[in-house]
Protein backbone atom coordinates (compact mmCIF):
# COMPACT_ATOMS: atom_id res chain seq x y z
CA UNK A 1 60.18 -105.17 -2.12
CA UNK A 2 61.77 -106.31 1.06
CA UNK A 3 60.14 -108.90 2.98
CA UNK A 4 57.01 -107.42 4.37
CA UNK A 5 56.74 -109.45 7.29
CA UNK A 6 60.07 -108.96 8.62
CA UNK A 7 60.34 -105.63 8.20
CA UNK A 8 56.77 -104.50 9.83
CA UNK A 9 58.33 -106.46 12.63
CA UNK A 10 61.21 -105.31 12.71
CA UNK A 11 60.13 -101.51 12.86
CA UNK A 12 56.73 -102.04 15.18
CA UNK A 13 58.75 -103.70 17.78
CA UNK A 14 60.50 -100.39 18.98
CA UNK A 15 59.04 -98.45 21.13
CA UNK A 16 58.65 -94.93 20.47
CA UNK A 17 55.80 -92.37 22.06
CA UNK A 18 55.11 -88.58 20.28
CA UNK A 19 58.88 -86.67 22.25
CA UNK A 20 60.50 -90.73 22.39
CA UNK A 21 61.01 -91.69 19.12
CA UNK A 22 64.87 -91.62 19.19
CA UNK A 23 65.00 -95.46 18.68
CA UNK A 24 62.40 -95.28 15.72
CA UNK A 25 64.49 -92.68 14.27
CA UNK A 26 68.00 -94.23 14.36
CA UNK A 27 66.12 -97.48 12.72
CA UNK A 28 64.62 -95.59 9.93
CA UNK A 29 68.01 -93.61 9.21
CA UNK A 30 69.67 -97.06 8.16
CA UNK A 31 66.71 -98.69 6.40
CA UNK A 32 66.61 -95.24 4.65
CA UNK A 33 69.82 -94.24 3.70
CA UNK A 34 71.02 -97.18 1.75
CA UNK A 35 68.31 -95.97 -1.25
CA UNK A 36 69.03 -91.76 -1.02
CA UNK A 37 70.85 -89.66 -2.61
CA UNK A 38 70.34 -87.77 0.68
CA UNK A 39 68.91 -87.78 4.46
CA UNK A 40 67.21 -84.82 5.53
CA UNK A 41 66.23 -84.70 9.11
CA UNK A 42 64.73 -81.91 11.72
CA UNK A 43 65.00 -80.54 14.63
CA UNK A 44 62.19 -82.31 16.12
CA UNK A 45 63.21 -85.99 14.85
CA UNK A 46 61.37 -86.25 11.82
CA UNK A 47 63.88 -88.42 9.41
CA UNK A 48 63.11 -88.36 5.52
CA UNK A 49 65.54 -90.07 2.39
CA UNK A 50 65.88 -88.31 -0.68
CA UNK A 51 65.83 -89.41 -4.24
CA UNK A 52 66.75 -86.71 -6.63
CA UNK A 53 65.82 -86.31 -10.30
CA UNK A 54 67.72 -84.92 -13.35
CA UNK A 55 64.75 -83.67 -15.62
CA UNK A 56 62.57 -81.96 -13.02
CA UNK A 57 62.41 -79.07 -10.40
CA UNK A 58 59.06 -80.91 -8.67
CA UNK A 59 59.29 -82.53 -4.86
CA UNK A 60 56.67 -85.15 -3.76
CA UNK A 61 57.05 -86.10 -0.31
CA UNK A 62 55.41 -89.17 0.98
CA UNK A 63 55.35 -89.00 5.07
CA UNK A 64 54.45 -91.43 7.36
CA UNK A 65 55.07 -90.96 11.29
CA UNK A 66 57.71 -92.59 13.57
CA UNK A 67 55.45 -92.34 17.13
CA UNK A 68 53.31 -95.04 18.17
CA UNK A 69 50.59 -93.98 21.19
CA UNK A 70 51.44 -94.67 24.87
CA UNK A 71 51.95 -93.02 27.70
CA UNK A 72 54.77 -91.61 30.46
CA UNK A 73 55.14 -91.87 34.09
CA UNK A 74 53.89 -88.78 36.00
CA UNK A 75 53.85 -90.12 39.72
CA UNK A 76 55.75 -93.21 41.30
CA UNK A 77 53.20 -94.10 44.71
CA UNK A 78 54.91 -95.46 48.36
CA UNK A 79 53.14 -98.75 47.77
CA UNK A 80 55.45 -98.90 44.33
CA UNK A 81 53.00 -98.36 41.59
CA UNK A 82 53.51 -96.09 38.71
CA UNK A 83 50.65 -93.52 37.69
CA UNK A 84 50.57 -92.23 34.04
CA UNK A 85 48.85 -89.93 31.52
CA UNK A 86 48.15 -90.55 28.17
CA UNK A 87 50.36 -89.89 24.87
CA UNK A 88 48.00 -89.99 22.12
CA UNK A 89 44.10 -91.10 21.88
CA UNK A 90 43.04 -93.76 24.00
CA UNK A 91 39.45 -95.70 25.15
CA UNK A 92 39.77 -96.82 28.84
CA UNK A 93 38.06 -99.86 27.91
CA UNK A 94 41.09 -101.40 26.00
CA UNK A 95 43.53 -100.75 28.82
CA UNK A 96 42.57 -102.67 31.70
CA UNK A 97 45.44 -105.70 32.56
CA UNK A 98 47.38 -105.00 29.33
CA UNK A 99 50.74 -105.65 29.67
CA UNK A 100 52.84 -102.44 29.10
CA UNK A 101 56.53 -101.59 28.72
CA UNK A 102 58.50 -99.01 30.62
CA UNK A 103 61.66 -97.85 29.01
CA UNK A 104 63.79 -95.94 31.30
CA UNK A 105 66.88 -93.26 30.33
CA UNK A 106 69.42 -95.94 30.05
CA UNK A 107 67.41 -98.02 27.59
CA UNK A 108 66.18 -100.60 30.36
CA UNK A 109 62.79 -102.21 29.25
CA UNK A 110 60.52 -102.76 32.40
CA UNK A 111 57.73 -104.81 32.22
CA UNK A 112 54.75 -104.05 34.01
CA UNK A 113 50.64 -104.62 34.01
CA UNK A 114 47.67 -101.69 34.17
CA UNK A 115 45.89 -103.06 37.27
CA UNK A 116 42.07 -104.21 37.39
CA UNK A 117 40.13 -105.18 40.12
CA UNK A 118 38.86 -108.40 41.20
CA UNK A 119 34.77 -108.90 39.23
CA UNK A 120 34.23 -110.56 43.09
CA UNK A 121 34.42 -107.42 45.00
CA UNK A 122 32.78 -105.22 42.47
CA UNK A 123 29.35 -104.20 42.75
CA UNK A 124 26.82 -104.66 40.04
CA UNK A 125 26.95 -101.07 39.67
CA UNK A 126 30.49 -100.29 39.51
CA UNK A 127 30.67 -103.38 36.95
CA UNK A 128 28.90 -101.07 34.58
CA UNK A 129 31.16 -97.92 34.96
CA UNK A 130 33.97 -97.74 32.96
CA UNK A 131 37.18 -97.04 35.13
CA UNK A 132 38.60 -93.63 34.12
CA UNK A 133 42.39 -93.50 33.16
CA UNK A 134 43.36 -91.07 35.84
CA UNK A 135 42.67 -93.80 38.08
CA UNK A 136 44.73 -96.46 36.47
CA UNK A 137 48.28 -97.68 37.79
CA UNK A 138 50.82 -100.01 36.37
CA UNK A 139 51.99 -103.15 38.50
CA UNK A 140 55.41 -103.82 38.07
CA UNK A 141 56.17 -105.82 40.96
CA UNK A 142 57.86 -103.71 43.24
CA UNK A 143 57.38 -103.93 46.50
CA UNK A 144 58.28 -99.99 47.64
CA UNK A 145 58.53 -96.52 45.62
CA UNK A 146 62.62 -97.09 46.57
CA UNK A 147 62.55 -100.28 44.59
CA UNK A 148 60.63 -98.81 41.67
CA UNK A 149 63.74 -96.09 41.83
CA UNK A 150 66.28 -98.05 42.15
CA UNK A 151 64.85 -99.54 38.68
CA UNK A 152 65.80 -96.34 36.81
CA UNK A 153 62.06 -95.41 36.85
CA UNK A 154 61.39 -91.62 36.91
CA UNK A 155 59.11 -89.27 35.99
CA UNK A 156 58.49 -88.53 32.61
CA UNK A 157 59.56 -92.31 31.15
CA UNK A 158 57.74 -93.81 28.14
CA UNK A 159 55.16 -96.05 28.88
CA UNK A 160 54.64 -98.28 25.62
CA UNK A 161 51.79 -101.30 25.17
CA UNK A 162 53.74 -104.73 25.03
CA UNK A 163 52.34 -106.44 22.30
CA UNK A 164 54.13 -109.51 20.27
CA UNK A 165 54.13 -109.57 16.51
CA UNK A 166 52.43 -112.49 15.34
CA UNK A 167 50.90 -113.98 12.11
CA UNK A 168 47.01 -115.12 12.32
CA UNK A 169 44.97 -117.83 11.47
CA UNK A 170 45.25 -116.83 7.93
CA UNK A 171 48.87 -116.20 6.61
CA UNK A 172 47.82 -112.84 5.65
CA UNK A 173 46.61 -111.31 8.46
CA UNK A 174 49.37 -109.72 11.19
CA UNK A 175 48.61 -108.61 15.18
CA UNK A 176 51.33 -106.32 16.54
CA UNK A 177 51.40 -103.45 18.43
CA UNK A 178 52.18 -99.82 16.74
CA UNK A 179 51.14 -100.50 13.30
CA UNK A 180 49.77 -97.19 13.60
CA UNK A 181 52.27 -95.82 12.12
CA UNK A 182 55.02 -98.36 11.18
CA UNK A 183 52.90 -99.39 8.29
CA UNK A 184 53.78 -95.99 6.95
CA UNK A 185 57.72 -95.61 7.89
CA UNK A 186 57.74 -99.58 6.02
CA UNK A 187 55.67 -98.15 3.15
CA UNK A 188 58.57 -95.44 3.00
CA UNK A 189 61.33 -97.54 3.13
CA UNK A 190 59.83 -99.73 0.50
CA UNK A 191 59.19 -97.12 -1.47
CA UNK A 192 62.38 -95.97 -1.92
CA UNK A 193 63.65 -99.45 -2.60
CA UNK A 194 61.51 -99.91 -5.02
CA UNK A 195 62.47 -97.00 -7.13
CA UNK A 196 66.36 -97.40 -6.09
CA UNK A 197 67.79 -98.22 -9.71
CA UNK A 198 65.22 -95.80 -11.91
CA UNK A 199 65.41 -92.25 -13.02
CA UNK A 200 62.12 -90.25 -11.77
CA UNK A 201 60.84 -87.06 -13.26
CA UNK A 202 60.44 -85.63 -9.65
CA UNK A 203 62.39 -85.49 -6.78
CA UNK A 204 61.15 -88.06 -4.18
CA UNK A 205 61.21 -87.22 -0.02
CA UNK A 206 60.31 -90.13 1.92
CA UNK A 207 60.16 -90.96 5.51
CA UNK A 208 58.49 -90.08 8.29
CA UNK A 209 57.45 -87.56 10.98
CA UNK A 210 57.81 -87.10 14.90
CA UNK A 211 54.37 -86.51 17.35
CA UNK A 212 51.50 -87.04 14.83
CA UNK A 213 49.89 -88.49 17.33
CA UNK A 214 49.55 -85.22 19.74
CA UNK A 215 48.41 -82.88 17.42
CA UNK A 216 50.25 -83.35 14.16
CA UNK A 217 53.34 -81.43 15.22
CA UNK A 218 56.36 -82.83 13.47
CA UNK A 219 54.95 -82.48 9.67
CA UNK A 220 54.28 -78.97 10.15
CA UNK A 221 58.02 -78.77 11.03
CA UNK A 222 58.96 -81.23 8.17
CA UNK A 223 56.88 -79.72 5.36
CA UNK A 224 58.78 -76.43 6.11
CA UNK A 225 61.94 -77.99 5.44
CA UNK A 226 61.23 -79.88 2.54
CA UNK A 227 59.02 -77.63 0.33
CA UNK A 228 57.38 -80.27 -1.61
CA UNK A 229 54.78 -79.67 -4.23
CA UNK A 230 52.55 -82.41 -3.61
CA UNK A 231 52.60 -84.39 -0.02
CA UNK A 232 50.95 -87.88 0.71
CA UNK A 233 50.49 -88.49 4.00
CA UNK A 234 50.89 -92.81 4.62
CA UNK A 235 48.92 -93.30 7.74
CA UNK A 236 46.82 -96.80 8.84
CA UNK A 237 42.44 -96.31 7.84
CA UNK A 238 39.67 -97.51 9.66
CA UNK A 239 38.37 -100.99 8.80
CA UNK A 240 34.63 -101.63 9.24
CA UNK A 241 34.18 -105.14 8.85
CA UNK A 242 34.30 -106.12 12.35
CA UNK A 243 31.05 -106.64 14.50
CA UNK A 244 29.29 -103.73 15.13
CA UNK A 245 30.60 -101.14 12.68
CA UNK A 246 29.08 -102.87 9.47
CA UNK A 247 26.67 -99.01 9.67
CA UNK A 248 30.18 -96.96 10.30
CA UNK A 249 31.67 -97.79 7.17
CA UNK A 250 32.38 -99.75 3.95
CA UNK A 251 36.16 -100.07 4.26
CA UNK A 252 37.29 -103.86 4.40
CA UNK A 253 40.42 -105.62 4.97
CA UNK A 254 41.93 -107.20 1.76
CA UNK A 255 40.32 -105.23 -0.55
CA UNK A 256 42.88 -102.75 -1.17
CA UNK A 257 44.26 -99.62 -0.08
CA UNK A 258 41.97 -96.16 0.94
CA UNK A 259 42.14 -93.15 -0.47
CA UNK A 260 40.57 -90.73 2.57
CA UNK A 261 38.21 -87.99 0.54
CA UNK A 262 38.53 -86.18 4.16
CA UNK A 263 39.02 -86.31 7.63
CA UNK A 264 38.55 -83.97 10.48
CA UNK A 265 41.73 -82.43 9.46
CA UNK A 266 42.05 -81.92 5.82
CA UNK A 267 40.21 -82.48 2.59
CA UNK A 268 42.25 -84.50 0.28
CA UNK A 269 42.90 -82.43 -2.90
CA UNK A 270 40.81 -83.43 -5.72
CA UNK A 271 42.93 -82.63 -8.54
CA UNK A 272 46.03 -85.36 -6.63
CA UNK A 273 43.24 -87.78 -5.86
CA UNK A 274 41.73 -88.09 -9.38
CA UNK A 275 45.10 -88.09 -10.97
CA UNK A 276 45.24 -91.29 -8.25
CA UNK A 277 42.60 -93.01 -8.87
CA UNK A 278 43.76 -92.94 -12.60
CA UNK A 279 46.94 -94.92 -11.74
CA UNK A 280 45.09 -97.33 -9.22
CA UNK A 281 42.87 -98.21 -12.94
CA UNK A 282 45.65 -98.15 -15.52
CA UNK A 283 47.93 -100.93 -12.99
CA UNK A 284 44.88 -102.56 -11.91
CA UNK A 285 44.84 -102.26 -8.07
CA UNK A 286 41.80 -102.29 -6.43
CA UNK A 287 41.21 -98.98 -3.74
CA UNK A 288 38.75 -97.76 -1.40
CA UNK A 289 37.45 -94.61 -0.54
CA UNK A 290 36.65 -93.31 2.86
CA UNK A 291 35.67 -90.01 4.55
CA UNK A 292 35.81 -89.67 8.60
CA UNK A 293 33.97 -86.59 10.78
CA UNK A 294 37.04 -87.18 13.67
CA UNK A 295 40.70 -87.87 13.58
CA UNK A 296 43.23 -86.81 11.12
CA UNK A 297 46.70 -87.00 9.53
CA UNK A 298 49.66 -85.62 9.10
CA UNK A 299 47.91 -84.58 6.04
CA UNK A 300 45.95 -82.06 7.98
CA UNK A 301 49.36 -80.37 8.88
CA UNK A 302 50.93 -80.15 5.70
CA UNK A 303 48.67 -78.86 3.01
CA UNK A 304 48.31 -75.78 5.28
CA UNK A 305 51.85 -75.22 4.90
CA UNK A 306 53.85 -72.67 3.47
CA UNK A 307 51.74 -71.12 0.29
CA UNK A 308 49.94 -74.50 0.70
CA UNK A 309 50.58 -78.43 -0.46
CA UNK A 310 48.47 -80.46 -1.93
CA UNK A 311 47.74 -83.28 -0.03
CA UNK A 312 46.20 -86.61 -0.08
CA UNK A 313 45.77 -89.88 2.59
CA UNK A 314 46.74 -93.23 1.40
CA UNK A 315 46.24 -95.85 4.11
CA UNK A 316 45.43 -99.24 4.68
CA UNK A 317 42.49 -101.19 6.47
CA UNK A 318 43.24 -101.46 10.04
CA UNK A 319 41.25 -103.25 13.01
CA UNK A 320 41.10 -102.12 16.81
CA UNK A 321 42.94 -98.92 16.36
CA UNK A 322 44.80 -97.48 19.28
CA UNK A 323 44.97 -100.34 21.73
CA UNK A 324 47.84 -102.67 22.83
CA UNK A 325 46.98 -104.83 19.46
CA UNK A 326 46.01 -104.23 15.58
CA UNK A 327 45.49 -106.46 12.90
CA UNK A 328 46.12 -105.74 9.13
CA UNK A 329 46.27 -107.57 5.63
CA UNK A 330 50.03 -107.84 4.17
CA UNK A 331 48.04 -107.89 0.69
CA UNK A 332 46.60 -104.44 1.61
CA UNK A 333 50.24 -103.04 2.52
CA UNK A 334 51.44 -104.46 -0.69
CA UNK A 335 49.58 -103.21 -2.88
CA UNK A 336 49.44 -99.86 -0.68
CA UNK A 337 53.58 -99.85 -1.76
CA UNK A 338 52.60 -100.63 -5.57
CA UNK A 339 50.11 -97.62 -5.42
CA UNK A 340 52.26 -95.07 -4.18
CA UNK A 341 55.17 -96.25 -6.14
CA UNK A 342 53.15 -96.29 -9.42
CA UNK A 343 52.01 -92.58 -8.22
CA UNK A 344 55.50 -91.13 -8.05
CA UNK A 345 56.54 -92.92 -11.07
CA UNK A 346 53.87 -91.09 -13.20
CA UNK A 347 54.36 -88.02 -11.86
CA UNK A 348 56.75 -84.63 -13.49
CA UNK A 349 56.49 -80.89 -13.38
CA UNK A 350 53.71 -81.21 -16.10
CA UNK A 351 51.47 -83.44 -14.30
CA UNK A 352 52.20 -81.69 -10.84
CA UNK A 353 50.93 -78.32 -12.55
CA UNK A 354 47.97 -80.41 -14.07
CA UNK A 355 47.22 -81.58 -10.85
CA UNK A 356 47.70 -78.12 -9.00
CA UNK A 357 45.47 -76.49 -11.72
């Protein structure tokens, strides 16, 4: 396994919105294509490395996705500030004097702040409203819209939270920003390494999928190409354990992997998630089970495909979801990676039609 810590770094420092993940993409292709026997990619983005096998006719594809949330420019004001609208899910609440990131056409990273007023000129009233998105602005420090311009800001740029990556008090926690979903492109690129020198009974797709984040676009697109017989979507899980969610949930962080029974978007197919649960026992790694009324995964996208996939959610504990900053366990993502390697290995066209059946 490649050093975890660098290389959740390494990917969660791009910046890449659902329609922007270029950058993501281009990262993935060489972390990818050193361990397949092929690259397969779409005509959306979606980038995926290939492993093939010499006893079986079987695909499993394991699919995380390469778009963080964020936002882009949609008006540029005379005073110089930059209005936006949302890419992906967000609470207003997290967004107020974030730092955030614009990324222009020619690559140039602009730093700028979502503005907040002053608590000193606020009523006691309006301290108790929540301030709506539509009428947020980013500061950049321009003093004119011709300045802003002159920048390389336009309409329709990325907006992307500015977040360092940075190990916690304990060595085993990690903050950055767009772990949602880098822990699945690393889990995919691991993956693959893992298995790089051994002869599976199933052909292996692994990578990851372009604007999960807007509706779960890209795996629809992927899962069309690829044709796999079982899919396992590799996408970050609530954690519960902070204060005030203790009645929302039992998931905790360090205590293993989740398998999602269901979200909002799919039902995880029983027959793949018992045959699961039977690897987690016989290699001993501890998993969790949840099952969530809202969201979803790319999961949701792909066992609707085609004749239909079965498909299954393996994610890890994450805190503060969808805001400029997450925290994670590096134990969790580990032994997410020895899951859904020990899952592939065990798997051939017998046990696929077991499952299926």
């Amino acid at each position: 396994m490649k050093n975890t810590k660098q290389l959740l770094k390494q990917l969660t420092d791009i910046d890449g919105i659902a329609g922007h993940e270029y950058d993501v993409k281009k990262e993935m292709t060489s972390l990818l294509e050193p361990n397949s026997d092929e690259m397969i990619y779409d005509n959306l983005g979606g980038v995926f490395g290939k492993k093939n096998t010499q006893t079986g006719q079987r695909t499993v594809m394991v699919a995380g996705h390469l778009d963080e949330i964020g936002f882009i420019v949609t008006k540029i004001t005379d005073q110089g500030y930059i209005r936006f609208t949302p890419i992906g899910g967000w609470w207003n609440q997290v967004m107020l004097s974030q730092k955030m990131t614009i990324t222009t056409d020619e690559g140039q990273k602009i730093r700028g702040i979502i503005g907040s007023t002053p608590p000193h000129v606020l009523s006691q009233e309006a301290r108790q409203k929540p301030v709506q998105i539509k009428n947020m602005y980013i500061d950049i420090g321009a003093k004119d819209k011709a300045e802003v311009e002159a920048a390389g800001i336009e309409i329709g740029n990325m907006i992307t939270p500015y977040s360092e990556f940075e190990t916690l008090l304990n060595d085993n926690y990690i903050t950055a920003k767009a772990i949602d979903n880098r822990y699945g492109c690393a889990l995919a690129v691991d993956l693959l390494d893992e298995v790089k020198d051994e002869q599976l009974d199933i052909h292996l797709v692994a990578g990851a999928n372009v604007q999960e984040e807007v509706g779960l676009r890209g795996a629809k697109v992927a899962a069309h190409q690829i044709k796999p017989d079982l899919a396992i979507a590799v996408d970050v899980g609530l954690a519960y354990d902070s204060p005030g969610l203790e009645n929302e949930g039992d998931v905790t962080i360090g205590k293993g992997p989740i398998i999602l029974n269901m979200d909002a978007t799919n039902i995880g197919h029983v027959g793949l998630i018992r045959h699961i649960k039977k690897v987690a026992k016989a290699n001993n790694i501890d998993i969790q089970f949840d099952s969530m009324s809202g969201g979803g995964t790319d999961a949701g996208s792909i066992h609707t495909a085609l004749d239909g996939i079965p498909s299954v959610v393996i994610s890890i504990p994450l805190r503060y979801m969808h805001s400029n900053v997450s925290v994670m366990s590096i134990e969790d993502y580990q032994n997410a990676v020895k899951l859904v390697t020990e899952v592939v290995r065990s798997l051939n066209d017998e046990t696929v039609d077991e499952i299926i059946w």
